[in-house]
Protein backbone atom coordinates (compact mmCIF):
# COMPACT_ATOMS: atom_id res chain seq x y z
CA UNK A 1 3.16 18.57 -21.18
CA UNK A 2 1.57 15.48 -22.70
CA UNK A 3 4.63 13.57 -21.79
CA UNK A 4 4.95 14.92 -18.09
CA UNK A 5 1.10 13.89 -17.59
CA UNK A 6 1.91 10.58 -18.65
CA UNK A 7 4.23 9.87 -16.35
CA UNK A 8 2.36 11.76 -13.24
CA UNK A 9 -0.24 8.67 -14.10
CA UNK A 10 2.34 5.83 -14.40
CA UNK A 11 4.03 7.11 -11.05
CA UNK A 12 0.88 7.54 -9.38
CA UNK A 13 -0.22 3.64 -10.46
CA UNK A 14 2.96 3.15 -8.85
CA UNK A 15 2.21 4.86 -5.53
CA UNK A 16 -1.42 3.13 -5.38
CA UNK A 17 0.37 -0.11 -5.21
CA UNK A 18 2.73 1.25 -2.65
CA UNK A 19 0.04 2.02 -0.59
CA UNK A 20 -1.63 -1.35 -1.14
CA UNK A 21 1.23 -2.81 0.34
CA UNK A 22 1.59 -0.89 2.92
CA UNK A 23 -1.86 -0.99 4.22
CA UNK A 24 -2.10 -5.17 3.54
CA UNK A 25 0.90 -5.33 5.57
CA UNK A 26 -0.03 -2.81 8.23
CA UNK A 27 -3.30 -5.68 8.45
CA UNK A 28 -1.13 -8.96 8.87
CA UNK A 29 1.20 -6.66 11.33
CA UNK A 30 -2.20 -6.30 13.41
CA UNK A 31 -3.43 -10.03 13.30
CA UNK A 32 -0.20 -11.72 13.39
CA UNK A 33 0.20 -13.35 16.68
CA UNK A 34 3.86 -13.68 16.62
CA UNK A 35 6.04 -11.00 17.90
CA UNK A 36 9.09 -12.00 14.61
CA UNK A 37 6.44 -12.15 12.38
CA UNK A 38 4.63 -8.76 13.47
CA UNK A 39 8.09 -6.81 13.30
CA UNK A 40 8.71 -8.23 9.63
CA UNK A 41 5.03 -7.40 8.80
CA UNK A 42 5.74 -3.65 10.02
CA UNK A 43 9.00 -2.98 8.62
CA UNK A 44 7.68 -4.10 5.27
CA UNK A 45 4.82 -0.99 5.94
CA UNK A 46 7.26 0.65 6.20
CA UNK A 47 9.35 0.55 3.16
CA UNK A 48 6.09 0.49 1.16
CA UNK A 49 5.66 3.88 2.92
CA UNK A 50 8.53 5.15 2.08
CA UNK A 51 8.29 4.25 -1.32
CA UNK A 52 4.96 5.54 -1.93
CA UNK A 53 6.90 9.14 -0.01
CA UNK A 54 9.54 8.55 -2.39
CA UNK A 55 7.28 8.37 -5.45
CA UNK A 56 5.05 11.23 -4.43
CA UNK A 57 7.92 13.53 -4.24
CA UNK A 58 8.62 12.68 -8.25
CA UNK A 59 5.03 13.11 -9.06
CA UNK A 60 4.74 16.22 -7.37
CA UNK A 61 8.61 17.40 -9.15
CA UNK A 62 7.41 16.84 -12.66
CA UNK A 63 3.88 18.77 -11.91
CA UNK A 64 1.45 15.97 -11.11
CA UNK A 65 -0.65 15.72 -7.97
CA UNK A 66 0.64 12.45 -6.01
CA UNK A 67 -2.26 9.52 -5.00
CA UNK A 68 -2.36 9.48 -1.39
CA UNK A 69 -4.26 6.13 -1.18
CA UNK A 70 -4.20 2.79 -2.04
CA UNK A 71 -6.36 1.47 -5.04
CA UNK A 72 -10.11 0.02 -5.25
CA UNK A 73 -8.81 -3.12 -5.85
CA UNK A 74 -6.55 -3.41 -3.07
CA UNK A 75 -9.30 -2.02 -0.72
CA UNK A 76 -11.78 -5.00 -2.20
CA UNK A 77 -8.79 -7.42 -1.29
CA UNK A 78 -8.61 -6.06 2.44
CA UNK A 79 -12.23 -6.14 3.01
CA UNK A 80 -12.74 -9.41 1.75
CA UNK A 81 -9.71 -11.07 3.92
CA UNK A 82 -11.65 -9.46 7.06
CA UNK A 83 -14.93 -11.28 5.81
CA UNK A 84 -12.98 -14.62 5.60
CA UNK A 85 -11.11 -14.30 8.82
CA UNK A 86 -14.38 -13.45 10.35
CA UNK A 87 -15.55 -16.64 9.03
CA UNK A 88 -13.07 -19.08 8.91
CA UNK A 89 -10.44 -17.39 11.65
CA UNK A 90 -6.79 -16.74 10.61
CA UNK A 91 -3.74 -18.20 11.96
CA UNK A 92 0.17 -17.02 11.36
């Protein structure tokens, strides 16, 4: 059991940072001005996505219950990238 916990937490670290990426690229997707640049923006969402899916699934096989968001840390980093855009703009 010990063992099985264990990896539930590494795989849910895992999925956290999954979901970082997804959401981080979701939010250059949405202020990207160029059309190439949104497209590479969401298709990278969406292998994070998948991922994260991919990862859950294990979690949940080996008796865990799977993250379903992104970390603190990653939610510090978005928040504080909308303060500087507000600030000092953004550009692609």
């Amino acid at each position: 059991m010990k063992v099985q916990y264990t990896l539930a937490n590494l795989i849910n670290d895992l999925i956290e940072t999954s979901k970082d990426g997804e959401l981080g690229f979701q939010a250059c997707a949405a202020n990207a001005g160029s059309p190439k640049l949104k497209r590479v923006f969401y298709r990278r969402a969406g292998d994070c996505a998948m991922a994260a899916g991919e990862l859950q699934e294990l979690v949940a096989a080996h008796g865990g219950v799977p993250e379903r968001d992104g970390s603190a840390t990653g939610a510090v980093r978005r928040f504080w990238v909308k303060i500087r855009d507000a600030l000092i703009g953004s550009s692609d």
